[in-house]
N, C-alpha and C. Protein backbone atom coordinates (compact mmCIF):
# COMPACT_ATOMS: atom_id res chain seq x y z
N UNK A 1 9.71 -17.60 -46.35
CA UNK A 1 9.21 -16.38 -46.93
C UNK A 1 7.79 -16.12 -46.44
N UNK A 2 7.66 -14.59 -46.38
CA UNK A 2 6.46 -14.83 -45.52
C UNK A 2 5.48 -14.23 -46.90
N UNK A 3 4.41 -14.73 -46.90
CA UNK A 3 3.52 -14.88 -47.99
C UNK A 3 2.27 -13.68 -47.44
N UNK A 4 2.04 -13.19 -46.57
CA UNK A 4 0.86 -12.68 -45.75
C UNK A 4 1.15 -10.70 -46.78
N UNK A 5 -0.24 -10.68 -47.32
CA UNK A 5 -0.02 -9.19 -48.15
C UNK A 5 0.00 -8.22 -46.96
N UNK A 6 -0.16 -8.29 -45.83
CA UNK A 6 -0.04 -7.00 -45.26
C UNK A 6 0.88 -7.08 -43.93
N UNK A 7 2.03 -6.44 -43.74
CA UNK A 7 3.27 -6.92 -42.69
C UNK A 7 2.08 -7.08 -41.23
N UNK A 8 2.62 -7.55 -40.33
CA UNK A 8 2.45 -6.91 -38.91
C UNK A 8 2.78 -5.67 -38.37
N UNK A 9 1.96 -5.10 -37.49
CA UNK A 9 1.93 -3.42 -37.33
C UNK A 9 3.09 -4.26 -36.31
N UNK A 10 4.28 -3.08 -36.45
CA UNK A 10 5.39 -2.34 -35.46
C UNK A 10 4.70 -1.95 -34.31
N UNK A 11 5.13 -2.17 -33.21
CA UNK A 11 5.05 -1.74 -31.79
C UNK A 11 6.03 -0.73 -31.57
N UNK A 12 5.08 0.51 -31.43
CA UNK A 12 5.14 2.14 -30.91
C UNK A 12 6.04 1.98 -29.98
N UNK A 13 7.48 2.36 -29.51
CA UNK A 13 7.91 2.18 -28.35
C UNK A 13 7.98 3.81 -27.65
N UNK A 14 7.18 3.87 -27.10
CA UNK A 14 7.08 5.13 -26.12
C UNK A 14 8.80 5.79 -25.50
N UNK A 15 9.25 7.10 -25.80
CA UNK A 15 9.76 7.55 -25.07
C UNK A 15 10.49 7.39 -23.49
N UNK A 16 11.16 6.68 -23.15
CA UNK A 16 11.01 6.86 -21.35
C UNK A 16 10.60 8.07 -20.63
N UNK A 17 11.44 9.34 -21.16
CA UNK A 17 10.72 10.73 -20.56
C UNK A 17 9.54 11.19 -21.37
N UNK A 18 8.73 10.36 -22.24
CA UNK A 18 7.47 11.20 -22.55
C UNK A 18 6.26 11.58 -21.77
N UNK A 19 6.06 10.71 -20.77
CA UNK A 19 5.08 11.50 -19.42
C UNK A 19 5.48 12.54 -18.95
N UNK A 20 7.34 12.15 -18.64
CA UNK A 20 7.69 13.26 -17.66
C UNK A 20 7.14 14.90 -18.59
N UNK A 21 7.89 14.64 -19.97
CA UNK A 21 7.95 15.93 -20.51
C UNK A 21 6.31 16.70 -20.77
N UNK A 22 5.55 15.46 -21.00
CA UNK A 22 4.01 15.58 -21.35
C UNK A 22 3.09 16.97 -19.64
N UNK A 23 3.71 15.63 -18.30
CA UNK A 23 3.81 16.68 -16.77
C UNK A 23 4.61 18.30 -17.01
N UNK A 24 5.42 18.27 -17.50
CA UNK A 24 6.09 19.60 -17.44
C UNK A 24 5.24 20.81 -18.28
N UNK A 25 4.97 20.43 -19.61
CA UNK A 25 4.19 21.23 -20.62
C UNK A 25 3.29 21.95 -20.12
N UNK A 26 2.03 21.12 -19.29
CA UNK A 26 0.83 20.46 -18.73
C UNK A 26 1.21 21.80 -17.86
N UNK A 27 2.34 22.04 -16.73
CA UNK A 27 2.50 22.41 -15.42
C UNK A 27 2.66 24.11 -15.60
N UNK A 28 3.56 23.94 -16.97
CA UNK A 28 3.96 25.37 -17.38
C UNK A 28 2.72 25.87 -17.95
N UNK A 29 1.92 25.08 -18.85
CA UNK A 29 0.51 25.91 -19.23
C UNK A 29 -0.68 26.40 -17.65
N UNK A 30 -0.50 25.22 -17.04
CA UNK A 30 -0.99 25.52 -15.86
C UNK A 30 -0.80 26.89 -15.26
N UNK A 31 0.77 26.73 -15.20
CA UNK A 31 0.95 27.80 -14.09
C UNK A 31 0.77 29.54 -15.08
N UNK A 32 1.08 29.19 -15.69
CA UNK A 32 0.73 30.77 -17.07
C UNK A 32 -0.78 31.03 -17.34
N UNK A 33 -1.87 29.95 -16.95
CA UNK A 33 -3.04 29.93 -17.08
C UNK A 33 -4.13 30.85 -15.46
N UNK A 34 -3.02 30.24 -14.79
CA UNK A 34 -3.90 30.51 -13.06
C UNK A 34 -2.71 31.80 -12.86
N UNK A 35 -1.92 31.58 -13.25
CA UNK A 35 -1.11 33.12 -12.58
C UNK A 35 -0.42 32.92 -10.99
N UNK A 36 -0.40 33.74 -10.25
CA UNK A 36 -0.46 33.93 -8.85
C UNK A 36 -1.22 32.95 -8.07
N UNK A 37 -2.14 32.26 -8.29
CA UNK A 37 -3.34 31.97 -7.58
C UNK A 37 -2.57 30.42 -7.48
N UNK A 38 -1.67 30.24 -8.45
CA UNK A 38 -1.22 28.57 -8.42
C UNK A 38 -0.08 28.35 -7.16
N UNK A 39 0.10 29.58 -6.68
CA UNK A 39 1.58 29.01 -5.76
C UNK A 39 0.90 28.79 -4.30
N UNK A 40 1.63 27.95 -3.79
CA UNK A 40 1.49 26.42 -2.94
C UNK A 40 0.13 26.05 -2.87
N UNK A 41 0.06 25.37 -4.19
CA UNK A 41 -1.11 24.76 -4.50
C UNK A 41 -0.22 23.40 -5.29
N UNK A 42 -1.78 22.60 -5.47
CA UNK A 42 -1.48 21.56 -5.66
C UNK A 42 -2.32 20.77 -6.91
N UNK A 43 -1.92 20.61 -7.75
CA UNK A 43 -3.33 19.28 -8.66
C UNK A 43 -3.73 17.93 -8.47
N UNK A 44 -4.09 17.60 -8.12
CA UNK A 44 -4.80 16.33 -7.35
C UNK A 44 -5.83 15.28 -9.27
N UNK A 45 -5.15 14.05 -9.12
CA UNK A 45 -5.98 13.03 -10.12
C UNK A 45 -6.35 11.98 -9.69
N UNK A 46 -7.37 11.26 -10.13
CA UNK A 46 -8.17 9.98 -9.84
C UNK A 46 -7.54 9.21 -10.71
N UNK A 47 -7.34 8.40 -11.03
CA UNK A 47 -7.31 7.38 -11.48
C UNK A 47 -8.72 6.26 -12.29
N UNK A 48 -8.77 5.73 -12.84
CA UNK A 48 -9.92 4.42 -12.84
C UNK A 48 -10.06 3.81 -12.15
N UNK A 49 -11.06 3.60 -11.56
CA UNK A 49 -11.18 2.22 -10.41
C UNK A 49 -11.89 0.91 -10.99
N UNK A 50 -11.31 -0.63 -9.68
CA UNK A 50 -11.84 -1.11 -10.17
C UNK A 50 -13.09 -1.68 -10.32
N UNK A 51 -13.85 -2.53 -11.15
CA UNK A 51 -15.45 -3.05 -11.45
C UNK A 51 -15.31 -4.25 -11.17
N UNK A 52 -15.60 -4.64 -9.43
CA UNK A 52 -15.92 -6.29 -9.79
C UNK A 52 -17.11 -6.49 -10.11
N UNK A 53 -16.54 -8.01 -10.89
CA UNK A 53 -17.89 -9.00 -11.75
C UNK A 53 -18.92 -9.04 -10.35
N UNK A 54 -20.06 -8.49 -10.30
CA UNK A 54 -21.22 -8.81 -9.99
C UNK A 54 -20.64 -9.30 -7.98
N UNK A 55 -20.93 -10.80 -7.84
CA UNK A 55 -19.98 -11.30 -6.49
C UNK A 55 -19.16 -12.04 -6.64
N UNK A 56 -18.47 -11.93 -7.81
CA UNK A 56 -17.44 -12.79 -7.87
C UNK A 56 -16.46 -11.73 -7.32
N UNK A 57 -15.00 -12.72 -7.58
CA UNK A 57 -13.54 -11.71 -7.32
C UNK A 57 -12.72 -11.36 -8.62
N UNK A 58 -13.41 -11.43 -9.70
CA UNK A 58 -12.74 -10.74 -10.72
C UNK A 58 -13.36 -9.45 -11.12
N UNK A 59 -12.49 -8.67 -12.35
CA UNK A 59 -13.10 -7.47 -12.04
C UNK A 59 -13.14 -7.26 -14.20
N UNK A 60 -14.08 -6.53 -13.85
CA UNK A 60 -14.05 -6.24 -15.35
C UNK A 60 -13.23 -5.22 -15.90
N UNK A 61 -12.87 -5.71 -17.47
CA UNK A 61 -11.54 -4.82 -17.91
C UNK A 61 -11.96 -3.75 -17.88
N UNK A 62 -11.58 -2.43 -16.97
CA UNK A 62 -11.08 -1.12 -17.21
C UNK A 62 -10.03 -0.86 -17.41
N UNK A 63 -10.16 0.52 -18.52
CA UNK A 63 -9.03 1.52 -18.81
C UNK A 63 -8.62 2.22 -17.92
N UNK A 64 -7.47 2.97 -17.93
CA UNK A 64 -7.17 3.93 -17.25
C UNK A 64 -7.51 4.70 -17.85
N UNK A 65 -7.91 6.13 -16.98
CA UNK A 65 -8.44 7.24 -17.15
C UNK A 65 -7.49 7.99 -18.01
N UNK A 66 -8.09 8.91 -19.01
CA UNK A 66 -6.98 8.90 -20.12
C UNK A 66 -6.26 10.50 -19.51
N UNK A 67 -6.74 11.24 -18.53
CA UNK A 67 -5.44 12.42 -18.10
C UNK A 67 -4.86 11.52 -17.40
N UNK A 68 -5.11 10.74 -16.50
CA UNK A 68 -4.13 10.63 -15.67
C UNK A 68 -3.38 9.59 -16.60
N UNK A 69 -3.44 8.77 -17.35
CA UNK A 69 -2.37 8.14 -18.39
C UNK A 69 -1.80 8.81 -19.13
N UNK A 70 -2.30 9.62 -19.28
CA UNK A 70 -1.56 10.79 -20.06
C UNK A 70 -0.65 11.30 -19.46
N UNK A 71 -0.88 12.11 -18.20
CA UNK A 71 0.49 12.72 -17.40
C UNK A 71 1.31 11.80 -17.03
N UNK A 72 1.03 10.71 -16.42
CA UNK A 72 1.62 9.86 -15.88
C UNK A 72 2.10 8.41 -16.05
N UNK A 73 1.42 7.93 -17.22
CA UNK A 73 1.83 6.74 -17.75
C UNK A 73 1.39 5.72 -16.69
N UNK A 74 0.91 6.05 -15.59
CA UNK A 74 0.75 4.73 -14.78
C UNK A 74 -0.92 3.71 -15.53
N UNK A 75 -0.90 2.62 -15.42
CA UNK A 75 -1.92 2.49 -16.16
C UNK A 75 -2.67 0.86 -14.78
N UNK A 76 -2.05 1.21 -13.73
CA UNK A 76 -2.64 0.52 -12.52
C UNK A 76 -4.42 1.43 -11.92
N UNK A 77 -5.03 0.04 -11.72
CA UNK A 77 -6.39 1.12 -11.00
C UNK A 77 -6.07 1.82 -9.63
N UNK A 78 -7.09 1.97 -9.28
CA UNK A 78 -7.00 2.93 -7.88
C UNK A 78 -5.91 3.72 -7.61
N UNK A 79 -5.55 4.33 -8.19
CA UNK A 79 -4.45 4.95 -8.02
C UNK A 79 -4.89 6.63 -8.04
N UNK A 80 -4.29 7.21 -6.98
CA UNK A 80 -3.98 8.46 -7.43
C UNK A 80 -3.30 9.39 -7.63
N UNK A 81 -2.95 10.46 -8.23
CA UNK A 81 -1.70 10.96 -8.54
C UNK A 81 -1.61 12.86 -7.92
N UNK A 82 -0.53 13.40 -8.01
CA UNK A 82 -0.68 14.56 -7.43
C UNK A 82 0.55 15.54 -7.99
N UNK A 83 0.45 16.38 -8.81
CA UNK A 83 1.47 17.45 -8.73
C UNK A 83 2.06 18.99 -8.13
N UNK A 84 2.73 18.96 -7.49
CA UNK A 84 3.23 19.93 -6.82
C UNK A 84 3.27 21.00 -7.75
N UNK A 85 2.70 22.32 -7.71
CA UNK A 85 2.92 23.25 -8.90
C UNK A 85 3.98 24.05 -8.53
N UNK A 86 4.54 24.29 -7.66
CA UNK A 86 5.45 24.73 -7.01
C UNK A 86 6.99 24.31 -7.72
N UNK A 87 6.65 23.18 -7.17
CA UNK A 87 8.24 22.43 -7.44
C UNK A 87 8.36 21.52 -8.55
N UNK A 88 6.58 21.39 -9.32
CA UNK A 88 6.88 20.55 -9.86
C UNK A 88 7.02 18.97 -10.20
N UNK A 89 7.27 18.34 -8.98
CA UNK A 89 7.59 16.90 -8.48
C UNK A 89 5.70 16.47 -8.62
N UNK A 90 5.95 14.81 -9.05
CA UNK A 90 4.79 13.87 -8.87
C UNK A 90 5.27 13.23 -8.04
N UNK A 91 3.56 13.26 -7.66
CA UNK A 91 3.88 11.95 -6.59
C UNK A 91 2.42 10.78 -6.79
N UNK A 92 2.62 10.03 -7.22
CA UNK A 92 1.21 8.61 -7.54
C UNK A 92 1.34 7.87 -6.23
N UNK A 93 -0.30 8.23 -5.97
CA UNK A 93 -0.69 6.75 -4.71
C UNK A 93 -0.88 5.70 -5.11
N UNK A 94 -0.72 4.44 -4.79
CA UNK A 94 -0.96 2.69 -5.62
C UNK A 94 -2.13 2.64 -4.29
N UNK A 95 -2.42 1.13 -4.59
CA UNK A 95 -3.35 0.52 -3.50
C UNK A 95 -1.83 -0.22 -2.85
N UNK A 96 -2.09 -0.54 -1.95
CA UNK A 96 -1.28 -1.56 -1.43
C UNK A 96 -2.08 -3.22 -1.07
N UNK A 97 -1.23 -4.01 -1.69
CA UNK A 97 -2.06 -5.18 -2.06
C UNK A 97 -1.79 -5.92 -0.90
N UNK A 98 -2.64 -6.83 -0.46
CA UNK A 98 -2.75 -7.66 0.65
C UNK A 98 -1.70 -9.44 0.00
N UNK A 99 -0.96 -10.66 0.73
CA UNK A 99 -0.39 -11.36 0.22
C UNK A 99 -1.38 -12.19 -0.40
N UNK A 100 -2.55 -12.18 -0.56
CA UNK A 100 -3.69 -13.14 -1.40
C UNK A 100 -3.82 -12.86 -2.88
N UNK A 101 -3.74 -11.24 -2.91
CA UNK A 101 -3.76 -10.33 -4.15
C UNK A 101 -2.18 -10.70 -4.84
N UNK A 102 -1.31 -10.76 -4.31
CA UNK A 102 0.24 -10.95 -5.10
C UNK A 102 0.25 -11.93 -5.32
N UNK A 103 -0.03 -13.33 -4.83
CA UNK A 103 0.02 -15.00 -5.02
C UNK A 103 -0.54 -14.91 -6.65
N UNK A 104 -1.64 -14.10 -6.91
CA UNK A 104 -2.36 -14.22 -8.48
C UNK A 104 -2.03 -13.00 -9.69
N UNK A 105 -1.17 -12.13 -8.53
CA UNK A 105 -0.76 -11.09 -9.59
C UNK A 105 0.17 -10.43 -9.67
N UNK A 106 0.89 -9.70 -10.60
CA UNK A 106 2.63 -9.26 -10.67
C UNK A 106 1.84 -7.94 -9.62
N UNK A 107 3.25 -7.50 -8.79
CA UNK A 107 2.55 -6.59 -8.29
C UNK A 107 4.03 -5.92 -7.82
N UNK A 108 4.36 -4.52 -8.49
CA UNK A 108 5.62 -4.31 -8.32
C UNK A 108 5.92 -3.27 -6.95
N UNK A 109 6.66 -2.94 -6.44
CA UNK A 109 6.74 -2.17 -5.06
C UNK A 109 7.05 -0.87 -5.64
N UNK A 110 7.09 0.02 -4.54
CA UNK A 110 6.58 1.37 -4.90
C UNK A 110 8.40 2.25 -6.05
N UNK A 111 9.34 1.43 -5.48
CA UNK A 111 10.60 1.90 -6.06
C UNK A 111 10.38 1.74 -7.30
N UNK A 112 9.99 0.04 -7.71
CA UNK A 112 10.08 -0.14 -9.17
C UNK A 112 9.08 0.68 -9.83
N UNK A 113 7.87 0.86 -9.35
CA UNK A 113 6.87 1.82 -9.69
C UNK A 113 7.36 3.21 -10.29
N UNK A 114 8.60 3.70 -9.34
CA UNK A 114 9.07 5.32 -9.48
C UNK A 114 9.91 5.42 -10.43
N UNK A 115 10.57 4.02 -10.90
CA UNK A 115 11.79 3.73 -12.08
C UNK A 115 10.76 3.49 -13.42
N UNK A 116 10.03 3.08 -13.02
CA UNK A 116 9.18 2.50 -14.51
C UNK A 116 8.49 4.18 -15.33
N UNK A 117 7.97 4.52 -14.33
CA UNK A 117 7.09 5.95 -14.66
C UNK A 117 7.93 6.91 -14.58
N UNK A 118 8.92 6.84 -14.31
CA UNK A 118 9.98 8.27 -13.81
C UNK A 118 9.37 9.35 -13.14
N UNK A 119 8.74 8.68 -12.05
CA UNK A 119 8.04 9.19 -10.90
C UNK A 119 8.74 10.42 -9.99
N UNK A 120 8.56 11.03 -9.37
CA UNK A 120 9.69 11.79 -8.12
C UNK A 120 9.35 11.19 -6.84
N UNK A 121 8.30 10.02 -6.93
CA UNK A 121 7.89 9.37 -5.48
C UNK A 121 6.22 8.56 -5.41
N UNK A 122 6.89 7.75 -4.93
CA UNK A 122 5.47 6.63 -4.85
C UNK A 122 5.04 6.09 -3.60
N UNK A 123 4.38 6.23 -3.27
CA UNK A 123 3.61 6.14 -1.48
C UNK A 123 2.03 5.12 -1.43
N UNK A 124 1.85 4.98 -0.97
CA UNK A 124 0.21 4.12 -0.73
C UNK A 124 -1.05 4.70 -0.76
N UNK A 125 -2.00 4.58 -1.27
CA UNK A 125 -3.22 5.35 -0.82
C UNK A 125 -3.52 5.88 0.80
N UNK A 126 -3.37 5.03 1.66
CA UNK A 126 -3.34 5.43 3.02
C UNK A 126 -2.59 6.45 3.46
N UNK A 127 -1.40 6.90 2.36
CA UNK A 127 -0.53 8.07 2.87
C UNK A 127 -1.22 9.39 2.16
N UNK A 128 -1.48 9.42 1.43
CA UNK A 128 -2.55 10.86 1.23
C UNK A 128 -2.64 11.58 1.85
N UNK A 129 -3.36 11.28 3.20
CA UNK A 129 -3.90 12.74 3.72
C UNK A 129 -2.84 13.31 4.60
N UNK A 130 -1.14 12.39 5.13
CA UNK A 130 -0.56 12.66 5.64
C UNK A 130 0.20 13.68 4.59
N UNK A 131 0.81 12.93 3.74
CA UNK A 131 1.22 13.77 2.33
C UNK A 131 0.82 14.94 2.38
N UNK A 132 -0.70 15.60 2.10
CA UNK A 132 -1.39 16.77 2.29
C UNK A 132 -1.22 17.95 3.52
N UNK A 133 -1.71 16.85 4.57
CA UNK A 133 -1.17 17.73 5.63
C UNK A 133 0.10 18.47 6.25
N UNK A 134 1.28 17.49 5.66
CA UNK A 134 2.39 17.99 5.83
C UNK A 134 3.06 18.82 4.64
N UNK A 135 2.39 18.81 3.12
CA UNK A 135 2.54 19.79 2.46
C UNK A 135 1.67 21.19 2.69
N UNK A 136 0.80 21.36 3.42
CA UNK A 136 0.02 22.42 3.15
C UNK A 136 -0.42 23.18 2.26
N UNK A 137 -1.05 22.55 0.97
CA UNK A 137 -1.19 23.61 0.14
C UNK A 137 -2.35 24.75 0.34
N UNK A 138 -2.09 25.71 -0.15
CA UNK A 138 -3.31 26.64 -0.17
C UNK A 138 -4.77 26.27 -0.79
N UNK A 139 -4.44 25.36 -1.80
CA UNK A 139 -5.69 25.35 -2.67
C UNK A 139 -5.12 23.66 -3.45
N UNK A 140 -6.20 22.93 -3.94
CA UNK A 140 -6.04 21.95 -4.16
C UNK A 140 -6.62 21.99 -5.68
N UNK A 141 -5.93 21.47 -6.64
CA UNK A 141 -6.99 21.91 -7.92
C UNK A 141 -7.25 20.35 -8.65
N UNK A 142 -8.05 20.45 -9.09
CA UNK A 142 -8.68 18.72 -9.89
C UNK A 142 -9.40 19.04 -11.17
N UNK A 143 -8.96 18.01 -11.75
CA UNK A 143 -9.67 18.14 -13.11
C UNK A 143 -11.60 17.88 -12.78
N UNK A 144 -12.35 18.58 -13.59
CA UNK A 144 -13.50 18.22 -13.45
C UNK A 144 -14.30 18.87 -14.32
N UNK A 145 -15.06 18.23 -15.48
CA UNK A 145 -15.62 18.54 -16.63
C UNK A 145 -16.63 17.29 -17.04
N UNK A 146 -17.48 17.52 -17.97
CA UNK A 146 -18.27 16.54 -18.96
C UNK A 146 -17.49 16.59 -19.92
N UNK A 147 -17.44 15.40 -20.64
CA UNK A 147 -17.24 15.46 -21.90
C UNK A 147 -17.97 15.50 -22.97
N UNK A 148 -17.98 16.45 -24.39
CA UNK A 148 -18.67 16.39 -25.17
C UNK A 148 -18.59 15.46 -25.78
N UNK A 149 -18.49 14.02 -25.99
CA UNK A 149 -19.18 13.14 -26.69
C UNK A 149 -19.61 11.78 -26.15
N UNK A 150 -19.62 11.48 -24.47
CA UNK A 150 -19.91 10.58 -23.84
C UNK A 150 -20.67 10.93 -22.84
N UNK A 151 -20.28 12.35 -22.46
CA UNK A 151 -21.61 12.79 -21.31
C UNK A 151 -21.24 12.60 -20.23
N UNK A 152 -20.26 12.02 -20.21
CA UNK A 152 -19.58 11.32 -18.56
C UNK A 152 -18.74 12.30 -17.94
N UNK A 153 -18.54 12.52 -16.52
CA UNK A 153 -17.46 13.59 -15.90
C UNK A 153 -15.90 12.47 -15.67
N UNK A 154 -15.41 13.38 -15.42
CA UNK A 154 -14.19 12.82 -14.98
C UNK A 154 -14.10 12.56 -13.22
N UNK A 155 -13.73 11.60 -13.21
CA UNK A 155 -13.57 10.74 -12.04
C UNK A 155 -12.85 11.89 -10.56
N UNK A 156 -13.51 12.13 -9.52
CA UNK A 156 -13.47 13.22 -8.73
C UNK A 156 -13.06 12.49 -7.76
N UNK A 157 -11.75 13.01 -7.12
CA UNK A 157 -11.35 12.45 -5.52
C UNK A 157 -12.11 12.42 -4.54
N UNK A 158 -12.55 11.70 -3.97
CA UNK A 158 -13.57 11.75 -2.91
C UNK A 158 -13.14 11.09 -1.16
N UNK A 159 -11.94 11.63 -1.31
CA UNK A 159 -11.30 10.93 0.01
C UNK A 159 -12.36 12.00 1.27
N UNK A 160 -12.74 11.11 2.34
CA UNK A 160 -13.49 12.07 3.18
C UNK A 160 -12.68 13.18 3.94
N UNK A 161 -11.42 13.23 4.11
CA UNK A 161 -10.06 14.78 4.68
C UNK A 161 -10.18 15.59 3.62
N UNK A 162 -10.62 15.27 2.28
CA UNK A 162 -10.69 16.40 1.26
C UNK A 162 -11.92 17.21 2.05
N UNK A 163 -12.77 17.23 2.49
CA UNK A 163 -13.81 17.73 2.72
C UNK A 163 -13.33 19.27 3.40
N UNK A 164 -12.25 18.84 4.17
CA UNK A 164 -11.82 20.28 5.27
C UNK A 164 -10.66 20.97 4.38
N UNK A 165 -10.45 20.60 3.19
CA UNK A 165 -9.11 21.38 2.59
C UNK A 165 -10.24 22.01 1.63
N UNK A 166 -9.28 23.49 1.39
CA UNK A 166 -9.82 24.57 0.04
C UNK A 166 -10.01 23.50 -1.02
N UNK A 167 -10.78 23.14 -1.99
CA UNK A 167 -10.76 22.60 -3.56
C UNK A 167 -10.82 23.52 -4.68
């Protein structure tokens, strides 16, 4: 008998399609918000990156950035994510880990990645700017604001090929 006056909290079990549906809402307010101006365009997200300790090789605990966990449920660093407003479809960049990085850590491949998140496609950071170029969008859009109660902006793509595309 368990004697303890207050139970253990229940574990929340998330939805499987609650990102997806959370992306869709998100896409339709989007596109009713910009009008005309959204077609073949694109939304572009950062992710959290990571903080190594000082010179060591560990890194200090960061969160994921809470839009892009929000749309996307991915909760890996460096990552970035991208929605097609057009069609709709995500697509999340991972890092791709070197075999020194997997020996010490689970590190799942880009399929299991697209099954876990109910992704429409998962590619590497290095594929980005090919991704881009062969989509052509007109205009690239990113979240970017302060927040009123930390003062901090939200984390801005800074790949150096962004430089020559519309933002």
């Amino acid at each position: 008998m368990n004697t303890d006056p207050i139970p253990p909290p229940k574990e929340y079990v998330i939805p499987e399609d609650f990102h997806q549906n959370i992306r869709t809402r998100f896409l339709n307010f989007f596109r009713y918000t910009v009008g005309d101006k959204a077609k073949n365009s694109v939304i572009m997200l950062m992710g959290a990156c990571k903080i190594n300790k000082h010179d060591e090789d560990q890194q200090y605990r960061v969160e994921q950035e809470s839009n892009f966990h929000y749309l996307f449920g991915v909760d890996f660093l460096n990552c970035y994510a991208i929605i097609d407003v057009d069609n709709g479809k995500s697509v999340v960049f991972v890092p791709q880990y070197d075999s020194n990085y997997k020996m010490w850590n689970v590190v799942l491949n880009n399929e299991e990645i697209k099954q876990k998140f109910k992704l429409d496609e998962v590619l590497y950071n290095d594929d980005i700017e090919s991704w881009l170029s062969n989509r052509k969008p007109s205009l690239i859009y990113y979240f970017y604001g302060i927040d009123d109660y930390s003062h901090h902006s939200l984390p801005i793509p800074e790949q150096s090929f962004l430089q020559k595309l519309q933002l």
